[in-house]
C-alpha atoms as a PDB file:
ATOM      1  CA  UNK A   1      -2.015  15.016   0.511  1.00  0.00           C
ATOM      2  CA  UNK A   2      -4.852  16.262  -1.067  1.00  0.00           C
ATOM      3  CA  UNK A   3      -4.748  20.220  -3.296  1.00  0.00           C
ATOM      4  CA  UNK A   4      -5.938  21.383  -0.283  1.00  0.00           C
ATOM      5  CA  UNK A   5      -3.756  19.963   1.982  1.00  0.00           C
ATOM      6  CA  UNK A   6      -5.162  17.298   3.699  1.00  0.00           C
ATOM      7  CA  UNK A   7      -5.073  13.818   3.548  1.00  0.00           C
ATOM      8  CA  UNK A   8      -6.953  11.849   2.062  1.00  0.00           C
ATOM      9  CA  UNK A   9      -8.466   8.884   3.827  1.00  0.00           C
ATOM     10  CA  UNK A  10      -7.641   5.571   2.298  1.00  0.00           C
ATOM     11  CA  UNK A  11     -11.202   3.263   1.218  1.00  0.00           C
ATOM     12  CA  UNK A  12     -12.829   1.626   4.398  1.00  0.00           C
ATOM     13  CA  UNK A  13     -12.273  -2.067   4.491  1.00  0.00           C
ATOM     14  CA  UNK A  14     -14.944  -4.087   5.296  1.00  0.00           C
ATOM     15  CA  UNK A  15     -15.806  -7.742   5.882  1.00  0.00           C
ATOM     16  CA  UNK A  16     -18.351 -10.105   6.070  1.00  0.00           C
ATOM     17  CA  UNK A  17     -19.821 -11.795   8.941  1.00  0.00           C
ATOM     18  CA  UNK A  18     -18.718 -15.221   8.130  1.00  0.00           C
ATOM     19  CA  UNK A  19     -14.912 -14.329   7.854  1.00  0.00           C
ATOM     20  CA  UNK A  20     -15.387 -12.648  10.846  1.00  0.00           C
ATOM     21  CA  UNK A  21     -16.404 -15.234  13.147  1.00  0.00           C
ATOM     22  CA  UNK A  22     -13.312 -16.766  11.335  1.00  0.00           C
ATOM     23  CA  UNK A  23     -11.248 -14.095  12.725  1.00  0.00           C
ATOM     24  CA  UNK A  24     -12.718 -14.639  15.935  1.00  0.00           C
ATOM     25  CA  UNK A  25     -12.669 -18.239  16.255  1.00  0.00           C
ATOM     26  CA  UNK A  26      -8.804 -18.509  15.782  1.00  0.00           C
ATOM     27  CA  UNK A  27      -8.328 -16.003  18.103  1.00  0.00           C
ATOM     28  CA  UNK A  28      -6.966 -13.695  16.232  1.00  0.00           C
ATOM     29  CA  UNK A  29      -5.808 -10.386  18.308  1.00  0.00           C
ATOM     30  CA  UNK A  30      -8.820  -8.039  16.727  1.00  0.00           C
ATOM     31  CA  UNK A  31     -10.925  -5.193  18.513  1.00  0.00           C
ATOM     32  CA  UNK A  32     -14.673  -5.892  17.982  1.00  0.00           C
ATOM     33  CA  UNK A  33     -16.817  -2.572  18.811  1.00  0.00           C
ATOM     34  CA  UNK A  34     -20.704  -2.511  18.830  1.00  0.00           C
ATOM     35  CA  UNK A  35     -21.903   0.993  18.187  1.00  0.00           C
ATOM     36  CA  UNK A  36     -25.360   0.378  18.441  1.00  0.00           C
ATOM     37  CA  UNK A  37     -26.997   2.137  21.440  1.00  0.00           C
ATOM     38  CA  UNK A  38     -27.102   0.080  24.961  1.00  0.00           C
ATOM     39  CA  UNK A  39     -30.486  -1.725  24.909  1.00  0.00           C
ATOM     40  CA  UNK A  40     -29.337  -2.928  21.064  1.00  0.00           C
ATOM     41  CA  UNK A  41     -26.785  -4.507  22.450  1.00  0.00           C
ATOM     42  CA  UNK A  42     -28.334  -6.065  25.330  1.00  0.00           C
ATOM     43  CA  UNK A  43     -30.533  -7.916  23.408  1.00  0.00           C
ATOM     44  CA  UNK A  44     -27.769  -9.591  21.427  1.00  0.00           C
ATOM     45  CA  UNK A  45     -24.601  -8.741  20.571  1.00  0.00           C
ATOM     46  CA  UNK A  46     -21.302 -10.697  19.136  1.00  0.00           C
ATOM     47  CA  UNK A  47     -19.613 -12.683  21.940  1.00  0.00           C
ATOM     48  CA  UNK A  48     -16.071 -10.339  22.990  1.00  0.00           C
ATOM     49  CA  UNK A  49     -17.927  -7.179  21.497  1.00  0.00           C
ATOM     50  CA  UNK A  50     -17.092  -4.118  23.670  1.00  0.00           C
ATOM     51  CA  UNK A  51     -20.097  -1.769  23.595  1.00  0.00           C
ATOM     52  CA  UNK A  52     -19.278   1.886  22.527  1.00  0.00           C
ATOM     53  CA  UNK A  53     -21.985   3.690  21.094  1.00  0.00           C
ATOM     54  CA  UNK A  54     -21.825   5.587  18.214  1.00  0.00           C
ATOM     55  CA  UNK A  55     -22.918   8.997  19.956  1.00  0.00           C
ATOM     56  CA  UNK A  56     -20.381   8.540  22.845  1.00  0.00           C
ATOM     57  CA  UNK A  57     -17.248   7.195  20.258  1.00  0.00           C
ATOM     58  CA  UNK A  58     -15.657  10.013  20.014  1.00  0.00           C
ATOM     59  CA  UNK A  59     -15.283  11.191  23.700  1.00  0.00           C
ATOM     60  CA  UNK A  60     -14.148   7.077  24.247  1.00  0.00           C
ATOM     61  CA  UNK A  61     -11.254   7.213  21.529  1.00  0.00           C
ATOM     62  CA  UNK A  62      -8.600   7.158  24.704  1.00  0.00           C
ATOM     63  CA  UNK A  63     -10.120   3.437  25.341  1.00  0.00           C
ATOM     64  CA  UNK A  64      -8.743   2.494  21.595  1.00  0.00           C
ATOM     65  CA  UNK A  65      -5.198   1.954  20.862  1.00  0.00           C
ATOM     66  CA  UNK A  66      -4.176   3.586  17.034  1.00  0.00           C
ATOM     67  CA  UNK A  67      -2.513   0.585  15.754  1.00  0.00           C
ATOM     68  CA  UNK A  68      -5.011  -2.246  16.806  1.00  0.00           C
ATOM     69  CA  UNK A  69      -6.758  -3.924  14.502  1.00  0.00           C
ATOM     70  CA  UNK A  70     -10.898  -2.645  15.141  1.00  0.00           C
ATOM     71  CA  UNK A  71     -13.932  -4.259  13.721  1.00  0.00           C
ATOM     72  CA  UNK A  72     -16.688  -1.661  13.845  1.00  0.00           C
ATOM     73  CA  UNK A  73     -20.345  -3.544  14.133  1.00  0.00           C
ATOM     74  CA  UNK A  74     -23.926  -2.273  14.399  1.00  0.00           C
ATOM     75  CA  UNK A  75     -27.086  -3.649  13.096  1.00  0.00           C
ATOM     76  CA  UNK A  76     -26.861  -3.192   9.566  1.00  0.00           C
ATOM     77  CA  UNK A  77     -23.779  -1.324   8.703  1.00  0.00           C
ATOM     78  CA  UNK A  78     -24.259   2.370   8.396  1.00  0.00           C
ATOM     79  CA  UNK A  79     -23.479   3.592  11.655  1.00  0.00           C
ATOM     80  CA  UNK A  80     -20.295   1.540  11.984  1.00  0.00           C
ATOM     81  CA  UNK A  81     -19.163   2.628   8.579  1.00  0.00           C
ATOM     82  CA  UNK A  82     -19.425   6.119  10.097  1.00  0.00           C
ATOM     83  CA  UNK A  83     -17.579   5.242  13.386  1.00  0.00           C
ATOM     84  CA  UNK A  84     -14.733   3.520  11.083  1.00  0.00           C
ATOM     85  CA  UNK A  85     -14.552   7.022   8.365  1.00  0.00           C
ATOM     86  CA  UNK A  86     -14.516   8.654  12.942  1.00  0.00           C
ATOM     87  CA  UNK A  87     -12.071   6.417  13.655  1.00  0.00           C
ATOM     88  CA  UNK A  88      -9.735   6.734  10.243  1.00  0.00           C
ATOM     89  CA  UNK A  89      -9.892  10.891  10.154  1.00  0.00           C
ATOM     90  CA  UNK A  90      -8.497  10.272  14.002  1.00  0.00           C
ATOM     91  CA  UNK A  91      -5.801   8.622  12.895  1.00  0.00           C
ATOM     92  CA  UNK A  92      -6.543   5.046  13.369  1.00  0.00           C
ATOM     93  CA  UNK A  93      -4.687   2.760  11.118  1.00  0.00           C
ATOM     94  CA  UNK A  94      -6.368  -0.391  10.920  1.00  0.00           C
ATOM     95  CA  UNK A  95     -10.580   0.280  10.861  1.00  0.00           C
ATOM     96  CA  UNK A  96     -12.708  -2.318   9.350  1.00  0.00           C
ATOM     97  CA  UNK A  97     -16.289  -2.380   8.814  1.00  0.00           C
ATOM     98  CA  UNK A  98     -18.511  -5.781   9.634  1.00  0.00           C
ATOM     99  CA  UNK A  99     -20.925  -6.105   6.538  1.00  0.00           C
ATOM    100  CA  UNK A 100     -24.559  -5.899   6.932  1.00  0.00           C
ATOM    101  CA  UNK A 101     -23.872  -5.581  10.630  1.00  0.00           C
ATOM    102  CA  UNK A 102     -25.523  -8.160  13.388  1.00  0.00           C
ATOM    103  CA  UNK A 103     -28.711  -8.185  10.917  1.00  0.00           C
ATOM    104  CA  UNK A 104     -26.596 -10.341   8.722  1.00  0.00           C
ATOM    105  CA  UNK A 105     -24.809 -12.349  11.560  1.00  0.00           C
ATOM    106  CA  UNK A 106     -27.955 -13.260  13.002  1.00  0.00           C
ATOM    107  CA  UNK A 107     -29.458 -14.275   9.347  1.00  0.00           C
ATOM    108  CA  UNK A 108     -26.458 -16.277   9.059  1.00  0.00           C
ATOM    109  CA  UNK A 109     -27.168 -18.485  12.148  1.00  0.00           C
ATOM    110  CA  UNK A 110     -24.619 -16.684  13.923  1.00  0.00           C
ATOM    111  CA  UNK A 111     -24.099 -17.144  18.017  1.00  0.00           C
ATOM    112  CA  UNK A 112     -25.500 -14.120  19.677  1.00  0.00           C
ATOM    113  CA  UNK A 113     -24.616 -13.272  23.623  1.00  0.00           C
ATOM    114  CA  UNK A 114     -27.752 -11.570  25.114  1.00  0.00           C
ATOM    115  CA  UNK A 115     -27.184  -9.199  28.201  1.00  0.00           C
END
């Protein structure tokens, strides 16, 4: 707790691109969100992603369960370090922000899904 009693929200984890398609090629159990806006995503998007705009993520937090492990992605990384600091202060344990965002997946020679 913090003097004025709240609590203080731990530092946002974050990783990069490449040990995220790690992640994602051994199938590990994660959530991967895309908060860019619709027509972003359309026109290429991580492979699994599940498309929740940044604008609309907080009226969508009943689609998230608290304890799953989320990966928040956008195009370069701001707005998905703001939906992770959204999705911490709601009391999500386990937030984690994707690096430099599909910008930096794509410049890595990353697989993109279009539509």
């Amino acid at each position: 707790m913090l003097s004025n009693g709240s609590r203080a929200i731990p530092a946002l984890p974050a990783i990069s691109v490449r040990n995220l398609k790690v992640k994602l090629d051994a199938n590990e159990p994660i959530v991967l969100i895309d908060v860019r806006q619709p027509e972003e995503f359309k026109s290429g998007h991580v492979a699994g992603a599940r498309s929740l705009p940044l604008p609309t993520l907080a009226t969508r937090l009943d689609e998230l369960k608290k304890d799953a492990a989320i990966y928040c992605i956008c195009l370069s990384g701001g707005r998905s370090s703001s939906a992770c600091d959204l999705l911490q202060r709601q009391g999500f344990t386990n937030v984690t922000n994707v690096v430099g965002g599909m910008g930096a997946w794509q410049q890595a020679g990353l697989p993109s899904k279009r539509g």
